[in-house]
Protein backbone atom coordinates (compact mmCIF):
# COMPACT_ATOMS: atom_id res chain seq x y z
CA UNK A 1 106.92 -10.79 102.77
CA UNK A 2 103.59 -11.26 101.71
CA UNK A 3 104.26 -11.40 97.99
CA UNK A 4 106.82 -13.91 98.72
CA UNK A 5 104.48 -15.91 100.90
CA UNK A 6 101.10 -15.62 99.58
CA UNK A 7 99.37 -19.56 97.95
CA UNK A 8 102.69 -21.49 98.68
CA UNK A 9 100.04 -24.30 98.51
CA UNK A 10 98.45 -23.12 95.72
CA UNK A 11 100.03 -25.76 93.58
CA UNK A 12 101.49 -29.10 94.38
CA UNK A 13 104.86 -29.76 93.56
CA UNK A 14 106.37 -29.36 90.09
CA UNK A 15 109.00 -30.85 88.11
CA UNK A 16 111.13 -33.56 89.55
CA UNK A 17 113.47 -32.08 91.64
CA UNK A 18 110.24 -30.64 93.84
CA UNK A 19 108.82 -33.60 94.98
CA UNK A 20 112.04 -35.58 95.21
CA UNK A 21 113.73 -32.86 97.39
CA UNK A 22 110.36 -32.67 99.43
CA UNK A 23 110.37 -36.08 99.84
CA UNK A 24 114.44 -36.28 101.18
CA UNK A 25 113.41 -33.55 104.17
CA UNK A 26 110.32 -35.32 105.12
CA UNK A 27 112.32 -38.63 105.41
CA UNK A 28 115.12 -36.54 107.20
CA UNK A 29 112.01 -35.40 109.62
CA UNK A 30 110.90 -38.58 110.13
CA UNK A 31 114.12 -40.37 110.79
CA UNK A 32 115.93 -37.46 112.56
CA UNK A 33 119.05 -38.92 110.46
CA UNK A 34 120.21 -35.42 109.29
CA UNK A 35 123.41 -36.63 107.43
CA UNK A 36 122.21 -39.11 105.06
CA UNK A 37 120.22 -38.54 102.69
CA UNK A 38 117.47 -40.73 101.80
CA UNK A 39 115.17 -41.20 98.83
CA UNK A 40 112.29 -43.67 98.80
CA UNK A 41 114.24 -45.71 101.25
CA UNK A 42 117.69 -45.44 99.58
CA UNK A 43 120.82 -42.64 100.39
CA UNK A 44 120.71 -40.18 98.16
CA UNK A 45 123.37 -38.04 97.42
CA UNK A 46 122.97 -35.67 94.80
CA UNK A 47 122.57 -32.46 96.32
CA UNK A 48 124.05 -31.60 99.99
CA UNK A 49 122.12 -31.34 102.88
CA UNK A 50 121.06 -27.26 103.48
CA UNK A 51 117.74 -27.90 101.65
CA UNK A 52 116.74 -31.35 103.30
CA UNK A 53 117.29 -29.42 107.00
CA UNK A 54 115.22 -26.30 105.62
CA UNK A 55 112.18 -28.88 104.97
CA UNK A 56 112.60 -30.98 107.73
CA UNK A 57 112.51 -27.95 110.01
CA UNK A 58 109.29 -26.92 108.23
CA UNK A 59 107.56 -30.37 109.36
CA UNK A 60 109.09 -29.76 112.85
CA UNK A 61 106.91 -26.68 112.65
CA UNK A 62 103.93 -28.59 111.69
CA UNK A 63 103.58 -27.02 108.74
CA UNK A 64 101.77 -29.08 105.46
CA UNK A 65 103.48 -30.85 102.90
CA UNK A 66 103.60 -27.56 100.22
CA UNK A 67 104.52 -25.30 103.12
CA UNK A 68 106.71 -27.10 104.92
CA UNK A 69 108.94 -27.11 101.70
CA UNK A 70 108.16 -23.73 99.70
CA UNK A 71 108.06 -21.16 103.12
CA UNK A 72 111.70 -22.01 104.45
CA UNK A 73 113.23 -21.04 100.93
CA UNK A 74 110.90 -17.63 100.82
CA UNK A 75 111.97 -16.36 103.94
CA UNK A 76 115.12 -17.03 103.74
CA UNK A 77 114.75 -14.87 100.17
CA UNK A 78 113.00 -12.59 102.03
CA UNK A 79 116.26 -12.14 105.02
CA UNK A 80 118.67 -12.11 102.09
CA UNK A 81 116.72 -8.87 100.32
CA UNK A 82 116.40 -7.29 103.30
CA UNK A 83 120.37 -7.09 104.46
CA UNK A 84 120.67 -6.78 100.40
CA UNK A 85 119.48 -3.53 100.84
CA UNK A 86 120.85 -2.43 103.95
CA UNK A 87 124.69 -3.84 103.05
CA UNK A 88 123.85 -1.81 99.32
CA UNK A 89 122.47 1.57 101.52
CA UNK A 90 125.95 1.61 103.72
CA UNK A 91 128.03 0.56 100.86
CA UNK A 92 126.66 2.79 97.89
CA UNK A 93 123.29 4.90 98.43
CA UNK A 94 119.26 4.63 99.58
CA UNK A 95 118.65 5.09 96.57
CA UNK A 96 120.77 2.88 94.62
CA UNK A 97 119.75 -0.08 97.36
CA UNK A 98 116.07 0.66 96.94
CA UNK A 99 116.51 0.72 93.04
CA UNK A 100 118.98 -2.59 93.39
CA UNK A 101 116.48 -4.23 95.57
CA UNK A 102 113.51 -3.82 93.65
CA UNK A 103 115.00 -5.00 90.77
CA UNK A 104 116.29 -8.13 92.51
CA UNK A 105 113.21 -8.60 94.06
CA UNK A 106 110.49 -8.56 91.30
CA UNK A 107 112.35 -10.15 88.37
CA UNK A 108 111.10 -13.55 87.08
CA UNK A 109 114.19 -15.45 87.85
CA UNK A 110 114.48 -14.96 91.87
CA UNK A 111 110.59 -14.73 92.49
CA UNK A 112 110.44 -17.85 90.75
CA UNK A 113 113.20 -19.85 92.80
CA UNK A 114 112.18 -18.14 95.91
CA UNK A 115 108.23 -20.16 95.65
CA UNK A 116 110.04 -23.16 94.79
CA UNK A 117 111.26 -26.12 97.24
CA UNK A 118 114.53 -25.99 94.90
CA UNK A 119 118.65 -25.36 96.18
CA UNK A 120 119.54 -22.66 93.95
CA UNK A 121 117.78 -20.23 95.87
CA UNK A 122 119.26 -20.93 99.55
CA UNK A 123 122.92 -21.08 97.41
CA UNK A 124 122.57 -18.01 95.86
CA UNK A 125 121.29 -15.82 99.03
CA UNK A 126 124.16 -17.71 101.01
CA UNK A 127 126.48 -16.82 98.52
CA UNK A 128 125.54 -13.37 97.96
CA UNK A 129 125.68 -12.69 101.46
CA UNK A 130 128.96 -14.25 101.84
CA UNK A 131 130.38 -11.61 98.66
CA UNK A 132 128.62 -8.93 100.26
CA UNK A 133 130.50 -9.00 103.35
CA UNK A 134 133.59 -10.13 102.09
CA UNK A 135 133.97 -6.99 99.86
CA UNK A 136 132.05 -4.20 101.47
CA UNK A 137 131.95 -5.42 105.49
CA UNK A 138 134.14 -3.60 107.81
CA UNK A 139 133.71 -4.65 111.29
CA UNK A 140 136.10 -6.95 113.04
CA UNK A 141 135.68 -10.62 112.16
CA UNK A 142 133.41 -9.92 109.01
CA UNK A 143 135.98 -12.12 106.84
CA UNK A 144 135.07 -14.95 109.70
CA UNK A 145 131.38 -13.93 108.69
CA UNK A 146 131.64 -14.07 105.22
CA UNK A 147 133.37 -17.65 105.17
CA UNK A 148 130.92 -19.15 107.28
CA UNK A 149 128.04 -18.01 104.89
CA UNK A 150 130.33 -19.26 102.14
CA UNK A 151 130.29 -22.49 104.04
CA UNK A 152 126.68 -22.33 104.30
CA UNK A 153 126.10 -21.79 100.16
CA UNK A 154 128.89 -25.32 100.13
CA UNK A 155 125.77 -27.11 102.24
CA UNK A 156 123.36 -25.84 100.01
CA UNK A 157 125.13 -26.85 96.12
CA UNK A 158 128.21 -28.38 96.90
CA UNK A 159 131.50 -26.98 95.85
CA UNK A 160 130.00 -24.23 92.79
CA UNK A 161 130.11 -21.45 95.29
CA UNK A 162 133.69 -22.59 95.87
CA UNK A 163 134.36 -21.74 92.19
CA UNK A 164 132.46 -18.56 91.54
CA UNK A 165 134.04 -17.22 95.23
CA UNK A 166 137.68 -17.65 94.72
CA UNK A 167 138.32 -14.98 92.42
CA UNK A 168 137.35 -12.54 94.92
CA UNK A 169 139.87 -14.10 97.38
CA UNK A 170 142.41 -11.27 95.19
CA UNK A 171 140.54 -8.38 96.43
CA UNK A 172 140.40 -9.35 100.30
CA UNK A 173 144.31 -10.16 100.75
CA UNK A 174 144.08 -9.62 104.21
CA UNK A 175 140.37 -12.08 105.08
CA UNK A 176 141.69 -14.70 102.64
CA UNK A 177 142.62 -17.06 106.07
CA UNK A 178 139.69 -15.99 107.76
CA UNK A 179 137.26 -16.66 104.83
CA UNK A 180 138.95 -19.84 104.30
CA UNK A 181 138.16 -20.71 108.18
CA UNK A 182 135.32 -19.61 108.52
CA UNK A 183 134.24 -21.90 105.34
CA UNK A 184 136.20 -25.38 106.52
CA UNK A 185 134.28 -24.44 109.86
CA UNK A 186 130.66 -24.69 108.28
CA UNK A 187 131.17 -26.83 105.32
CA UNK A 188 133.60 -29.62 106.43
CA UNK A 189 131.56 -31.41 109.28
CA UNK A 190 129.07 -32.34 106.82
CA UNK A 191 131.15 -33.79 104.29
CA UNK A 192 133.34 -35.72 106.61
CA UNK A 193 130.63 -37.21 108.78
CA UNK A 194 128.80 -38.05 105.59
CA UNK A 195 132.14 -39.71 104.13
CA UNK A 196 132.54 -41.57 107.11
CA UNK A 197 128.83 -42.76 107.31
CA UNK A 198 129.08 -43.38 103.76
CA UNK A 199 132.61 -44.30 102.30
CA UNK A 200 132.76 -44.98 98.71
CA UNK A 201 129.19 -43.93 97.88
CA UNK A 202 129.17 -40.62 98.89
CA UNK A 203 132.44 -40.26 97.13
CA UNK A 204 131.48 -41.84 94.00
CA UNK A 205 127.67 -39.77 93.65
CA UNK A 206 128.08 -36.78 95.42
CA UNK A 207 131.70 -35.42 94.53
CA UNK A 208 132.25 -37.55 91.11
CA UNK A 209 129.09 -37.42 89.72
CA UNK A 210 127.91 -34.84 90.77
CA UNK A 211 130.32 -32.00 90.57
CA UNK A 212 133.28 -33.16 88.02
CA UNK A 213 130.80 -35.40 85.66
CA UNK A 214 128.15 -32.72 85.68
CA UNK A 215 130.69 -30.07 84.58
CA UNK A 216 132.69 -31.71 81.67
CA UNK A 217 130.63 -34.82 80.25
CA UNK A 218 127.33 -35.20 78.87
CA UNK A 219 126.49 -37.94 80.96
CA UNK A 220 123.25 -36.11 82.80
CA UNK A 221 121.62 -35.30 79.98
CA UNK A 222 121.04 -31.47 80.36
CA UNK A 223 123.96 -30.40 77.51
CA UNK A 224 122.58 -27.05 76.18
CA UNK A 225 124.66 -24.24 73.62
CA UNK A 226 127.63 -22.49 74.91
CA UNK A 227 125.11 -19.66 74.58
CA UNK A 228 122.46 -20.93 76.52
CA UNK A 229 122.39 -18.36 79.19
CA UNK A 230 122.33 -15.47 77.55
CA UNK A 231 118.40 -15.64 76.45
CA UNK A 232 117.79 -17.59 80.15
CA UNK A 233 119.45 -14.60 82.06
CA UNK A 234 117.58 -12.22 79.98
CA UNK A 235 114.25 -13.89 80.70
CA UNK A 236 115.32 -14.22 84.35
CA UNK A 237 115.39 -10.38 84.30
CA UNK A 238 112.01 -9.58 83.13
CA UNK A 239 110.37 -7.11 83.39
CA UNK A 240 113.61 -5.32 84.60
CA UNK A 241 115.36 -6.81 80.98
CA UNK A 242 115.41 -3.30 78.72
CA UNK A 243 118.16 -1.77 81.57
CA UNK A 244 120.93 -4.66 80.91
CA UNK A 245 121.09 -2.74 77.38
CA UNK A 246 122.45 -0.22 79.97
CA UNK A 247 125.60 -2.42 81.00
CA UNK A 248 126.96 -1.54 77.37
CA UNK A 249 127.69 2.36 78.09
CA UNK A 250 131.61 2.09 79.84
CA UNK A 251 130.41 5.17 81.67
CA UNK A 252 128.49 2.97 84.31
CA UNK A 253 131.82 0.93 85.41
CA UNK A 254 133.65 4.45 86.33
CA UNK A 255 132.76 3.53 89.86
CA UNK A 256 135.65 0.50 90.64
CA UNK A 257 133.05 -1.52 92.83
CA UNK A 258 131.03 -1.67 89.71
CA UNK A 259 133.66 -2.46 87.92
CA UNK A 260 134.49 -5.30 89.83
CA UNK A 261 131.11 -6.54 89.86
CA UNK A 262 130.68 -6.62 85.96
CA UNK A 263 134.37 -8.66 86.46
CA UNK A 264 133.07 -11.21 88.57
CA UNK A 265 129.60 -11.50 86.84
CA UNK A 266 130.92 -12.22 83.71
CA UNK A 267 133.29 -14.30 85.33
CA UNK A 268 130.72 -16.04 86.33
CA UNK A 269 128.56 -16.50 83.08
CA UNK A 270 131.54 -17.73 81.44
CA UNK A 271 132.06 -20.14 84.08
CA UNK A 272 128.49 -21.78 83.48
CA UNK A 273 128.23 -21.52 79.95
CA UNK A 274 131.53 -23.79 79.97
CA UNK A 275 129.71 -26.31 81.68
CA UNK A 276 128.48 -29.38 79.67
CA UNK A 277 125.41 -29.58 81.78
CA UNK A 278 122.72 -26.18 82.07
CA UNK A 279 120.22 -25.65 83.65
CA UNK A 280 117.85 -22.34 84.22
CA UNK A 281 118.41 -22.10 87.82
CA UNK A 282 122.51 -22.26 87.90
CA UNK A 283 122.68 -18.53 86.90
CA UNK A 284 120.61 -17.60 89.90
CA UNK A 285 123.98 -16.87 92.31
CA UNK A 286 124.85 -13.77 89.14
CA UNK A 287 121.65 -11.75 89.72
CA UNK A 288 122.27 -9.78 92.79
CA UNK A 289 125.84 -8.39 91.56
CA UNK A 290 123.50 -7.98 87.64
CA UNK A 291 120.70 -5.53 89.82
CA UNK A 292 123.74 -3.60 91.09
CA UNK A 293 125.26 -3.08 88.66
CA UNK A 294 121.34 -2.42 86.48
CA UNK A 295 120.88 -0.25 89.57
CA UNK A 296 124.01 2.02 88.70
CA UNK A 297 123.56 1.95 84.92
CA UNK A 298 120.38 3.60 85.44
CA UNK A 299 121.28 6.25 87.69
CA UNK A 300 123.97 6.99 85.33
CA UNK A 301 121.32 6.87 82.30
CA UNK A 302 119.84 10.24 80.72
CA UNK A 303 116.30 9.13 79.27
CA UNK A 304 115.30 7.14 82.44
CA UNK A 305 111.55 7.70 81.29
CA UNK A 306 112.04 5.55 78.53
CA UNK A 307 113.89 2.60 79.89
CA UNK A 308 111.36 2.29 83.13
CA UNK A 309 108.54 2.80 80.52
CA UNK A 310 109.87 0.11 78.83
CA UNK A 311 110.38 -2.39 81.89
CA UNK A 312 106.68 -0.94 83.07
CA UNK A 313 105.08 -2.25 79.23
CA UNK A 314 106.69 -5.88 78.97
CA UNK A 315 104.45 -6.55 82.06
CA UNK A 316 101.36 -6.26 79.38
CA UNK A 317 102.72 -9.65 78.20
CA UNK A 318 101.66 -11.46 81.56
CA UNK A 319 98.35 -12.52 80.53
CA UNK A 320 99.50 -14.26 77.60
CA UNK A 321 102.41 -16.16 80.05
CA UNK A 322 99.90 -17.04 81.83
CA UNK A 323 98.10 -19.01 79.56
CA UNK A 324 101.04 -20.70 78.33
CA UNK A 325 102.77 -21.53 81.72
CA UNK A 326 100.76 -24.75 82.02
CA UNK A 327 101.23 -26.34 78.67
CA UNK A 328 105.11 -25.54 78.26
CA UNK A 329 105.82 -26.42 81.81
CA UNK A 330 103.86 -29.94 79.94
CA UNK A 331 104.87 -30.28 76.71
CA UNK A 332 107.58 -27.33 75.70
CA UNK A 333 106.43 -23.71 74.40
CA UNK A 334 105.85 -25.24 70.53
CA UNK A 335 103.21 -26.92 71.40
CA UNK A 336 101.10 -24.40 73.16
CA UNK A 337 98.63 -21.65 72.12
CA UNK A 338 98.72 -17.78 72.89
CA UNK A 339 95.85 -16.76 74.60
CA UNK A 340 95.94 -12.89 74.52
CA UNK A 341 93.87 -10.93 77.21
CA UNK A 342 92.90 -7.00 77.29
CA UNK A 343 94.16 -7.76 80.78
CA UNK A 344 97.33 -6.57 79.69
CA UNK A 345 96.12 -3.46 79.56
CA UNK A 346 96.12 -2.72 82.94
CA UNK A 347 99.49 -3.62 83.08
CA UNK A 348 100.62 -1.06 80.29
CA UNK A 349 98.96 1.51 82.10
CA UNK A 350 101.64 0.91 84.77
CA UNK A 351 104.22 2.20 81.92
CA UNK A 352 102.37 5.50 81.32
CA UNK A 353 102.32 5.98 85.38
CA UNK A 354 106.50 4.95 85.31
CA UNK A 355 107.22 7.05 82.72
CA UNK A 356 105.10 9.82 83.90
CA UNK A 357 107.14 10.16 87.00
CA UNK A 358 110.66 9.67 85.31
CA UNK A 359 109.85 12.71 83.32
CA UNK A 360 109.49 14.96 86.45
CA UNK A 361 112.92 13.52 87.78
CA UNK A 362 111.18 11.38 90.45
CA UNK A 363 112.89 8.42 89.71
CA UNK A 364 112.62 6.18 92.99
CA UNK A 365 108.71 6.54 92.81
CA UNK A 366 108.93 5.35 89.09
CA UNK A 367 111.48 2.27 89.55
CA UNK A 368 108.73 1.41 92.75
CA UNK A 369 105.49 1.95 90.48
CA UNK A 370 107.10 -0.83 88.20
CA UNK A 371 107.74 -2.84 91.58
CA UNK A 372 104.67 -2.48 92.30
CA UNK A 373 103.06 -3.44 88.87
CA UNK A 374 105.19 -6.37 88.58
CA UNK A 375 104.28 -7.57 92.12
CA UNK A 376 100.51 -7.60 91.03
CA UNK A 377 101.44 -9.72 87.99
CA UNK A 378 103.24 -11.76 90.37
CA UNK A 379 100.05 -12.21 92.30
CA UNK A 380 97.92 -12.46 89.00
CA UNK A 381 99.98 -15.11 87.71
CA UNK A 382 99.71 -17.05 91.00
CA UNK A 383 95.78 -16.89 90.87
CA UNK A 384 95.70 -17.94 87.15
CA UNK A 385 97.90 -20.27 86.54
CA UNK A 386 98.23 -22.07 89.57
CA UNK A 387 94.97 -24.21 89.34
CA UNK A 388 95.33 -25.40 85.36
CA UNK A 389 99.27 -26.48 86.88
CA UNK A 390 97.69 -27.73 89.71
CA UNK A 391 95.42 -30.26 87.77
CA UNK A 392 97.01 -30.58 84.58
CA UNK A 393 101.68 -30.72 85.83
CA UNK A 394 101.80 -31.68 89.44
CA UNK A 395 99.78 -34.82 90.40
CA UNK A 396 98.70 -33.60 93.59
CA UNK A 397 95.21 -33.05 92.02
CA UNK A 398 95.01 -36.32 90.62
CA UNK A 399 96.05 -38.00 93.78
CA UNK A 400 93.32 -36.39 95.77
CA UNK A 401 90.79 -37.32 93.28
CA UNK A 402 92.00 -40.85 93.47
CA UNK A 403 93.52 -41.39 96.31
CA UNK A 404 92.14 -44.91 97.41
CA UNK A 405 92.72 -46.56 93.48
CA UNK A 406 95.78 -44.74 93.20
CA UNK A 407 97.36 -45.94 97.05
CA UNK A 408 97.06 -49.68 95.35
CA UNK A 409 97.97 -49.53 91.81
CA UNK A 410 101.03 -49.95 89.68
CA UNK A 411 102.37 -47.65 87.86
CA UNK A 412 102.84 -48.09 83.56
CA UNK A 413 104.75 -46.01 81.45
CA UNK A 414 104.79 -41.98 82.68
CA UNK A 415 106.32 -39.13 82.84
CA UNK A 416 108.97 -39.49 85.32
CA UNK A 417 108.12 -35.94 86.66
CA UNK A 418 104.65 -37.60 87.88
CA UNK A 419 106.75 -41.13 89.01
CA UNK A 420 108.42 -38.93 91.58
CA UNK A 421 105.31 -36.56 93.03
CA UNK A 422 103.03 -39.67 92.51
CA UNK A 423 105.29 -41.42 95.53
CA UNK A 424 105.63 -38.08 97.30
CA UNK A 425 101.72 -38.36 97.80
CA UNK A 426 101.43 -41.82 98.26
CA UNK A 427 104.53 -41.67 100.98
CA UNK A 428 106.07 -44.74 99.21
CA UNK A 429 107.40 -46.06 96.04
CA UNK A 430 104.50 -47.17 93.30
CA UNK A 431 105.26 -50.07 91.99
CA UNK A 432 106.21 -50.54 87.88
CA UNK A 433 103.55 -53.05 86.53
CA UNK A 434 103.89 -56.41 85.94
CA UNK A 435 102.48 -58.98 83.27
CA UNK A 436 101.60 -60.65 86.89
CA UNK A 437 99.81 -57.76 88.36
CA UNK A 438 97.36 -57.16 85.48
CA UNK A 439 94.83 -57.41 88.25
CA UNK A 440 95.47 -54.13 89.75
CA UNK A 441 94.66 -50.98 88.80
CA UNK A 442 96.75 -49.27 86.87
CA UNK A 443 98.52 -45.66 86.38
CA UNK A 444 98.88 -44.71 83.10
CA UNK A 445 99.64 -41.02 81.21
CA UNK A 446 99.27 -40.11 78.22
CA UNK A 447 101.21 -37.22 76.31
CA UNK A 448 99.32 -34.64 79.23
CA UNK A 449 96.91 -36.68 81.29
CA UNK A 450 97.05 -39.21 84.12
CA UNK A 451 94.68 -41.62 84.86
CA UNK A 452 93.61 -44.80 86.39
CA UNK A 453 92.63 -47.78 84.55
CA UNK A 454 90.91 -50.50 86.45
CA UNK A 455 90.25 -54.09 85.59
């Protein structure tokens, strides 16, 4: 919990999708309007509406800007891992859940989407919830549960979960109905009311654009390789990435579940990779079945010194990440330098201690000693890098510093990243200069600085 919590406002918002997203709940917050989504005064209906009610809850609460959109998403990480590892004890072992769960956990990928005020993350855990029951859940109604969580992952990403669910609909024959329910009940209100409130626009954005043109056109501008994924998942894993050399031995998919898993993970990848449009954060929903099945592969594994010793070293490389988090989040990973840090050190010693305690068979204290290591690089990298993102990718720093110029000025050419956290601080749309407005004080970036020019 506290991992998962700790400096949620030690950055302001990143990216685009951050600030925009924060801004949608904070508007739903304000308005109490909690089916249409609005966007600096316009409906907005690119993502549906799980997200938007998760922030405007958190300014219910009272909570600050950072926190009111960054804490729902970590708890609700932090419920997900912890009936992740109580569906994975009942189902398979302790041991194999602990393993699973520390895996899951700590790697880059979900401790990344669970800080940020993104939808992949409240899809995924909604979704993995929803498989978990469907396939391992025995008490009555569970196919009733698992729907309605499957309905819940619909409100959080639209109709993807729909996709990567319904080949497991084969292996449930007799919850198929249920599920199906259980789904229609959750999902449906939403999208009708919205239709209704909406008509042709919601059609048009939310189901057109956004789920058949983002699939098989170009159109949105994130077309990546066919490939693409494979080097993203792999990074996603870190430092947990030497065990999926593990999911080559056939020995670990002797056990059917497994087996079923790989199935429907690969199922999965192949689904994405299809896509025309990519992005990092679509794989997100594959990695709880991947630390399963990672989870198995190791148990089944003879030199388990070696592979934790090996997950236990790549954490040396966190100093020199970093360094470069702040200028590739800027300007791409070419264009940044490596600063490397005896730091690292202290993270390879967590190797020797992992694969120390492999070699006398205690295997659950080594996969936790690299748990443990990667959750102080966690914490290292929040401490770091934090304030050089702070001041130099999200804008909150340069808002604060000039707040009063800034409130008043256009805004020139910029990054469009800083266009949408620029009116998330102000709390309104900046207007684009004007020939006619040369008398007010400007906003203008450069290739990685912001500033105000005044006349």
């Amino acid at each position: 919990m506290i991992l998962y919590t700790l400096h949620l406002g030690g950055v302001g918002f990143l990216g685009p999708d951050e600030p925009r997203y924060a801004s949608v709940g904070r508007e739903m917050a304000r308005s109490g309007d909690l089916i249409t989504p609005q966007l600096d005064g316009q409906p907005w209906f690119e993502k549906p509406p799980l997200l938007y009610w998760m922030i405007a809850g958190g300014h219910w609460a009272g909570l600050p800007g950072e926190w009111a959109a960054r804490l729902p998403v970590a708890l609700a990480s932090v419920a997900f891992l912890v009936f992740y590892y109580r569906s994975l004890a009942r189902e398979f072992s302790q041991e194999l859940a602990l393993t699973a769960s520390a895996i899951l956990a700590t790697s880059a990928g979900w401790i990344t989407y669970s800080f940020a005020a993104l939808t992949d993350l409240g899809m995924s855990a909604a979704l993995g919830a929803s498989v978990l029951i469907a396939l391992y859940g025995t008490r009555e109604g569970s196919g009733w549960v698992a729907g309605a969580f499957l309905g819940v992952s619909i409100l959080g990403k639209g109709l993807v979960p729909v996709a990567l669910f319904a080949p497991l609909l084969l292996f449930v024959p007799g919850r198929r109905v249920a599920i199906a329910a259980g789904a229609l009940a959750v999902a449906a209100p939403w999208h009708l009311w919205s239709l209704a409130l909406n008509g042709g626009a919601f059609w048009d954005d939310y189901f057109w654009k956004q789920h058949v043109a983002r699939f098989f056109t170009p159109a949105l501008e994130h077309v990546q390789p066919f490939w693409y994924y494979v080097p993203v998942l792999l990074a996603a894993l870190f430092p947990w990435t030497p065990l999926a050399a593990l999911l080559a031995r056939p020995g670990v998919y002797a056990d059917i579940r497994v087996r079923l898993l790989g199935a429907w993970a690969a199922y999965g990848l192949l689904f994405f990779s299809i896509s025309r449009n990519k992005l990092p954060g679509y794989i997100l929903p594959l990695m709880p079945a991947l630390a399963i099945m990672m989870a198995a592969s190791l148990d089944a594994a003879r030199a388990k010194k070696t592979w934790l010793g090996a997950c236990a070293a790549l954490l040396a490389v966190l100093p020199a990440v970093a360094s470069i988090l702040p200028g590739g989040l800027l300007s791409g990973i070419g264009d940044v330098n490596v600063i490397i840090s005896p730091s690292g050190l202290l993270f390879a010693a967590a190797a020797a201690c992992a694969w120390w305690l492999a070699s006398k068979d205690r295997q659950q204290a080594a996969v936790l000693s690299v748990a443990l290591a990667a959750g102080m690089g966690i914490v290292y990298i929040k401490y770091t890098a934090f304030p050089p993102l702070d001041r130099g990718v999200s804008v909150r720093a340069f808002w604060q510093a000039n707040r009063e110029a800034a409130g008043r000025a256009c805004v020139g050419e910029i990054r469009r990243t800083w266009q949408y956290g620029l009116n998330y601080y102000a709390g309104r749309v900046l207007p684009p200069c004007s020939v006619s407005e040369a008398w007010r004080p400007r906003v203008e970036g450069t290739q990685d600085v912001l500033s105000i020019v005044v006349p």
